[in-house]
Protein backbone atom coordinates (compact mmCIF):
# COMPACT_ATOMS: atom_id res chain seq x y z
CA UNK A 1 13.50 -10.98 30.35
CA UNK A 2 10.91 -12.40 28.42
CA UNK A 3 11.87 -14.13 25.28
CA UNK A 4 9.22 -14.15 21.90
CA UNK A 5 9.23 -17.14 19.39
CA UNK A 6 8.32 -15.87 15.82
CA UNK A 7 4.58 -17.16 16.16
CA UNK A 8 4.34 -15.26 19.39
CA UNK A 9 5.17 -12.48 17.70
CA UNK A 10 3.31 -12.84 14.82
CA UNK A 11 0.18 -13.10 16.98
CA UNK A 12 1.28 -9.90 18.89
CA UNK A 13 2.19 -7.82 16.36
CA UNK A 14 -0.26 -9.05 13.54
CA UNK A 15 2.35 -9.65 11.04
CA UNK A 16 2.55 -12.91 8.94
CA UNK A 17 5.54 -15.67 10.25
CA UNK A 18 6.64 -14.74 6.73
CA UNK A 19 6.90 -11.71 6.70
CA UNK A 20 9.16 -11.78 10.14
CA UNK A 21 11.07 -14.28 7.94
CA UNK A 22 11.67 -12.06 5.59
CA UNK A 23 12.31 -8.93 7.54
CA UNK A 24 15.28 -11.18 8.95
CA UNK A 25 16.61 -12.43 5.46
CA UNK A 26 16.67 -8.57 4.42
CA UNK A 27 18.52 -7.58 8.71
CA UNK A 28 15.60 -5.10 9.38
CA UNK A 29 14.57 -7.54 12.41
CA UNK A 30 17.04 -9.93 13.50
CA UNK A 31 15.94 -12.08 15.98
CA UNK A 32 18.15 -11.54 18.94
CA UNK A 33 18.81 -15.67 19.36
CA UNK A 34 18.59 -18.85 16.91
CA UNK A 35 18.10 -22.17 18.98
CA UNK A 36 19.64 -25.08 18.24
CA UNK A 37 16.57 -26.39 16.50
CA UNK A 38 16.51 -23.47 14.00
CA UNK A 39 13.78 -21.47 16.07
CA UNK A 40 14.02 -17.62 16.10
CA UNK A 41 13.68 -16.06 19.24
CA UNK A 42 13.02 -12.56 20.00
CA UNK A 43 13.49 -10.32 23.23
CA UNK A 44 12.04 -6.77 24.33
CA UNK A 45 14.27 -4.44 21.72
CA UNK A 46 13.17 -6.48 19.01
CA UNK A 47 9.59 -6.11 19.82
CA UNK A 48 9.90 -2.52 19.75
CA UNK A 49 11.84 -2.31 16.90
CA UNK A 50 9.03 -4.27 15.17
CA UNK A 51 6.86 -1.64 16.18
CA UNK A 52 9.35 1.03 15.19
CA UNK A 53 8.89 -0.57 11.78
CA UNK A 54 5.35 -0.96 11.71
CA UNK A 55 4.68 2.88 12.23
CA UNK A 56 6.87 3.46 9.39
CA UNK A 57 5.30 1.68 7.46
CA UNK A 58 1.75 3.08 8.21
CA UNK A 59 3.65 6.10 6.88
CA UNK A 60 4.35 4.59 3.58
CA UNK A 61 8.13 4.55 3.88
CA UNK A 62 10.18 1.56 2.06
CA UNK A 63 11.70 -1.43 4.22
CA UNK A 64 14.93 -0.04 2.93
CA UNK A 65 14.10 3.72 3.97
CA UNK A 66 12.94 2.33 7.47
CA UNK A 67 16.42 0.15 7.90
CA UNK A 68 18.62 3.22 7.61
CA UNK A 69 16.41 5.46 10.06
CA UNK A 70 15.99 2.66 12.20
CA UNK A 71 19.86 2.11 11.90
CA UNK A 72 21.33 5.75 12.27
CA UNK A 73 23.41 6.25 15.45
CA UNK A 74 21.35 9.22 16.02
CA UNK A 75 17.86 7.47 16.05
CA UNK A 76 15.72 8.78 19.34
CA UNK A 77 13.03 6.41 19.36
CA UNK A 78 11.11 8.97 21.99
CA UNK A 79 10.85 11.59 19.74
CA UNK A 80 9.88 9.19 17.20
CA UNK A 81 6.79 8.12 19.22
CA UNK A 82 6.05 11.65 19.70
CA UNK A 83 6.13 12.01 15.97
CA UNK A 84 3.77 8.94 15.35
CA UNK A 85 1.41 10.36 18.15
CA UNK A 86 1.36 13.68 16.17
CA UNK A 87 0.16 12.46 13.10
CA UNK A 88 -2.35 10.07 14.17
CA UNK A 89 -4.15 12.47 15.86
CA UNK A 90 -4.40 14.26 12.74
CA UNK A 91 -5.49 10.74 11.18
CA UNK A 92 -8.03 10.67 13.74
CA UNK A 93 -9.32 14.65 12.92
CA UNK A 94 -9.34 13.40 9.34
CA UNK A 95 -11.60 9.84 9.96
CA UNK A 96 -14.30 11.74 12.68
CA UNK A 97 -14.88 14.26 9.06
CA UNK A 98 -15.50 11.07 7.32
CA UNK A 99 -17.65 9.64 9.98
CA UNK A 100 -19.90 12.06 10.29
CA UNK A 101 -20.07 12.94 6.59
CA UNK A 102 -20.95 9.07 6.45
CA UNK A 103 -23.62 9.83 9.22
CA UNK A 104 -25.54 12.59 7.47
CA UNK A 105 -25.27 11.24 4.33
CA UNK A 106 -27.37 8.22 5.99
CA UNK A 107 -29.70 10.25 7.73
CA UNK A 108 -30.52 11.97 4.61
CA UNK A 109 -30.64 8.05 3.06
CA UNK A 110 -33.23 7.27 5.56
CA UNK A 111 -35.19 10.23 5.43
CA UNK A 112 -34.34 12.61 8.51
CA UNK A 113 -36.19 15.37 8.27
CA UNK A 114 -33.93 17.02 10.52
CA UNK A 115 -31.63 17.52 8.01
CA UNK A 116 -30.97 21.07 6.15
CA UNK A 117 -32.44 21.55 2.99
CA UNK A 118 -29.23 22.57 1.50
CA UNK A 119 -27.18 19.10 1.28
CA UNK A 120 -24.09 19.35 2.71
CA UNK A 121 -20.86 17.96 0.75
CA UNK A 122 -20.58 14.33 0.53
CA UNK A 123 -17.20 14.19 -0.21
CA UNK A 124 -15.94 16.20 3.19
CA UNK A 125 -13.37 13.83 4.76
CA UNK A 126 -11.89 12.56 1.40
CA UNK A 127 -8.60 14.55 -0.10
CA UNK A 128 -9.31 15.05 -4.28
CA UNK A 129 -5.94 16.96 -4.13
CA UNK A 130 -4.64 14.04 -3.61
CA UNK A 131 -5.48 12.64 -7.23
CA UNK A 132 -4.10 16.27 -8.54
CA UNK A 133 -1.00 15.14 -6.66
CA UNK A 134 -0.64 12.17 -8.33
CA UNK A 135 -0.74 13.25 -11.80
CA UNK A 136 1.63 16.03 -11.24
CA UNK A 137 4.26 13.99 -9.95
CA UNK A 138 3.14 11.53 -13.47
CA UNK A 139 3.67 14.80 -15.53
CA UNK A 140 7.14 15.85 -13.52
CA UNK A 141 8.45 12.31 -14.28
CA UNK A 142 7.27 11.56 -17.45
CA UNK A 143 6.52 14.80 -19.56
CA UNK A 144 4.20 15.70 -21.77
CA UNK A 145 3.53 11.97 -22.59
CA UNK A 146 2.50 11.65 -19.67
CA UNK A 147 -0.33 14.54 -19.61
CA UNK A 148 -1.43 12.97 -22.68
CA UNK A 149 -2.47 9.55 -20.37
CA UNK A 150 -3.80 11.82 -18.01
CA UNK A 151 -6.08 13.58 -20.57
CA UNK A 152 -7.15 10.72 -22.37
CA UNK A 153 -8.02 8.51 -18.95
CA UNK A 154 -10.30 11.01 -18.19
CA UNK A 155 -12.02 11.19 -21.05
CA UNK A 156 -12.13 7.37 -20.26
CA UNK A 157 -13.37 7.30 -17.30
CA UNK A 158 -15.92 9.98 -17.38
CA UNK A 159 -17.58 7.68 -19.95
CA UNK A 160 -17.69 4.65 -17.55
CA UNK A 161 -21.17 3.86 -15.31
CA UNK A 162 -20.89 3.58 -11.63
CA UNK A 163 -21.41 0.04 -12.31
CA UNK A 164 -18.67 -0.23 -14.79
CA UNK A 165 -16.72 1.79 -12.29
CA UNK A 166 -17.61 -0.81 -9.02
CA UNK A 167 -17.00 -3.77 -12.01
CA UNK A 168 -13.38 -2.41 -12.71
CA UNK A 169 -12.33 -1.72 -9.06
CA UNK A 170 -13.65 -5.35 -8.30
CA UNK A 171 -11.44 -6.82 -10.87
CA UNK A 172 -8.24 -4.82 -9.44
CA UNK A 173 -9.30 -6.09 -5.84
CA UNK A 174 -9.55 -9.47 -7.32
CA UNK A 175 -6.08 -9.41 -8.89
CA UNK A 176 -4.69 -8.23 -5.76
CA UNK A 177 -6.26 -11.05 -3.70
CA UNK A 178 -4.85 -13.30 -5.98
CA UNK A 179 -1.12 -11.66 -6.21
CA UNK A 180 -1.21 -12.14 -2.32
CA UNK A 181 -2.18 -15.43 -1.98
CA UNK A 182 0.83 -16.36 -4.50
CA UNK A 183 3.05 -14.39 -2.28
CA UNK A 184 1.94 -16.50 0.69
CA UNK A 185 2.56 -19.30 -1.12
CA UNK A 186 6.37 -18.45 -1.83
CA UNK A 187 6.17 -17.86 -5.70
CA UNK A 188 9.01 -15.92 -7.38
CA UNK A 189 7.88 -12.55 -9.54
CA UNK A 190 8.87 -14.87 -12.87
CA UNK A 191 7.36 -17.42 -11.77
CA UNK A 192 4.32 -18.05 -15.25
CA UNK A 193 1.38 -18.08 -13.02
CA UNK A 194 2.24 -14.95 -11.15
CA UNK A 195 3.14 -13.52 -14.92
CA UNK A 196 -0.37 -14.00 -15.78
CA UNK A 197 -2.03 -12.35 -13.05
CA UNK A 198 -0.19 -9.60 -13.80
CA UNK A 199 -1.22 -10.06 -17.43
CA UNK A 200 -4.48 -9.57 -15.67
CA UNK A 201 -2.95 -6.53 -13.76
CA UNK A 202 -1.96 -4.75 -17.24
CA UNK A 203 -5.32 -5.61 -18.50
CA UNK A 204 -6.63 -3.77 -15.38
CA UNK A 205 -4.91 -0.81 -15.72
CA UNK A 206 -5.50 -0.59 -19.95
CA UNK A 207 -9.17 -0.18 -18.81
CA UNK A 208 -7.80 3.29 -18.11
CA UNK A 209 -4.86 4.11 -19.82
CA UNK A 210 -2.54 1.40 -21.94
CA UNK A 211 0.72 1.44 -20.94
CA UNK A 212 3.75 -0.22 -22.96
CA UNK A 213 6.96 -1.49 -21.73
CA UNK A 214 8.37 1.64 -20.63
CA UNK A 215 5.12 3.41 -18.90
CA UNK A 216 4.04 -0.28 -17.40
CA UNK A 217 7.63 -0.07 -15.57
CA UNK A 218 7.73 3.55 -14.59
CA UNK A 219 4.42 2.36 -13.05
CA UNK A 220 5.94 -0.04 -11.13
CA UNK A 221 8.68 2.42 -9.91
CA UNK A 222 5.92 4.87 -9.02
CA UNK A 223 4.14 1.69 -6.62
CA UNK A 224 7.73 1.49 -4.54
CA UNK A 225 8.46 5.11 -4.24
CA UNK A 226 4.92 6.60 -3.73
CA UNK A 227 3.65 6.08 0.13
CA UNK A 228 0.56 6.31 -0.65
CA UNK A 229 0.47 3.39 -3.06
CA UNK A 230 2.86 1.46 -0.74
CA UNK A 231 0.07 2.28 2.64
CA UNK A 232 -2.83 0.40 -0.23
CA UNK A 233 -1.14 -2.24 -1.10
CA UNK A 234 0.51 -3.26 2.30
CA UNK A 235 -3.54 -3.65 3.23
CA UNK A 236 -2.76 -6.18 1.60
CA UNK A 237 0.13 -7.81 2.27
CA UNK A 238 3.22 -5.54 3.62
CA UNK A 239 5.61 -7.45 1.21
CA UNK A 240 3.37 -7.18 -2.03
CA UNK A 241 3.90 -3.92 -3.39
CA UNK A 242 7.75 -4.95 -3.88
CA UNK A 243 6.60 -8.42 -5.05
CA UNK A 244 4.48 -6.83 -7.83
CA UNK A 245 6.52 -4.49 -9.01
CA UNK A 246 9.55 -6.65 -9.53
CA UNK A 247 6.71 -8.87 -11.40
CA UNK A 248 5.72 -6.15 -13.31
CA UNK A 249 9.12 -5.05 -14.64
CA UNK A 250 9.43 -8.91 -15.86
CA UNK A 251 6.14 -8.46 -17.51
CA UNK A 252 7.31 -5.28 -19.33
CA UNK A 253 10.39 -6.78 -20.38
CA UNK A 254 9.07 -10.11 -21.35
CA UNK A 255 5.50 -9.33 -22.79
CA UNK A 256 5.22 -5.73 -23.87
CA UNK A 257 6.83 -3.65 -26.70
């Protein structure tokens, strides 16, 4: 049987030595043998439990979630595949409507006077029920407070240029870039350097609503339960959505009222 170290299967799979690291230090992946020089080694049922895991997490569940599924008794991991299959081909349906709504939208860029004269909708592909989504689960967690943000971030943003707009989303990226290259580099949530980009996270988000101690935490709450938050930041990194929001909650409890 062939046996994996944790490089090879970092180069397989595409996930970070770290990362495998840490999926062990947390028994979602144990490797299946340590040598006696320390090395992890890996055989066939952890490489598809690995990939068990990684579909899971294209689905936005938590590492914690994905341990107990992973761990029932009951677990078929054919019907599982089957599952995956299923909804990727509806991920597929959903980027060929984005393709080709990028395609005509360039055609009627460069002129193609093929095109109708009615312009068709650029936005067919994307999901704006999706943002309606997200600020009623805002509202059913947080109240009328809540709808307040909502209200007043609008009014906000529909002030904002679409260069203001690019400016701001460049300055999250940025943060983010940042918050995963301390990550790599094995800094602790408390530690004052990660504080401060997250000082720089806060700032980020105040440039649409300003949250205190309280809302900057729910926030953080709302990153590790939401899948869809989880799925953007593990673009990232698949360990920095739980390594900001731990940061954030020491932010809210050391630096906001």
């Amino acid at each position: 049987m062939a046996r994996y170290t944790v490089k090879q299967m970092a180069k397989m799979s595409g996930v970070s030595i770290r990362t495998l690291h840490y999926y062990d230090e947390i028994g979602l992946l144990r490797p299946s043998d340590i040598g006696d020089n320390g090395y992890r080694y890996y055989d066939r049922p952890q490489l598809l439990r690995l990939q068990q895991v990684l579909f899971h997490r294209a689905l936005g569940l938590p590492l914690h979630e994905i341990g107990r599924v992973l761990d029932d008794p009951g677990f078929d991991m054919a019907a599982a595949l089957r599952d995956h299959r299923q909804r990727l081909h509806g991920d597929i349906k959903r980027i060929r409507r984005l393709i080709r709504t990028i395609d005509e939208t360039l055609a009627e860029l460069d002129g193609d006077k093929t095109m109708p004269k009615t312009h068709k909708n650029p936005f067919k592909g994307f999901a704006p029920e999706k943002q309606a989504q997200y600020e009623k689960e805002l509202v059913d967690r947080y109240g009328d407070a809540a709808r307040a943000r909502i209200m007043a971030s609008r009014a906000r943003v529909g002030k904002l240029s679409e260069d203001e707009v690019a400016a701001i989303k460049e300055q999250g990226h940025q943060v983010n870039l940042d918050l995963t290259a301390s990550l790599a580099a094995g800094a602790s949530p408390e530690d004052p350097a990660v504080q401060a980009l997250v000082g720089r996270h806060h700032h980020w988000v105040s440039h649409f609503w300003t949250p205190n101690a309280e809302a900057y935490t729910g926030l953080s709450q709302l990153y590790l339960d939401h899948p869809d938050f989880r799925a953007f930041y593990d673009t990232y990194d698949p360990g920095l959505v739980d390594f900001l929001a731990t940061a954030m909650k020491v932010y809210a409890a050391q630096s906001l009222e």
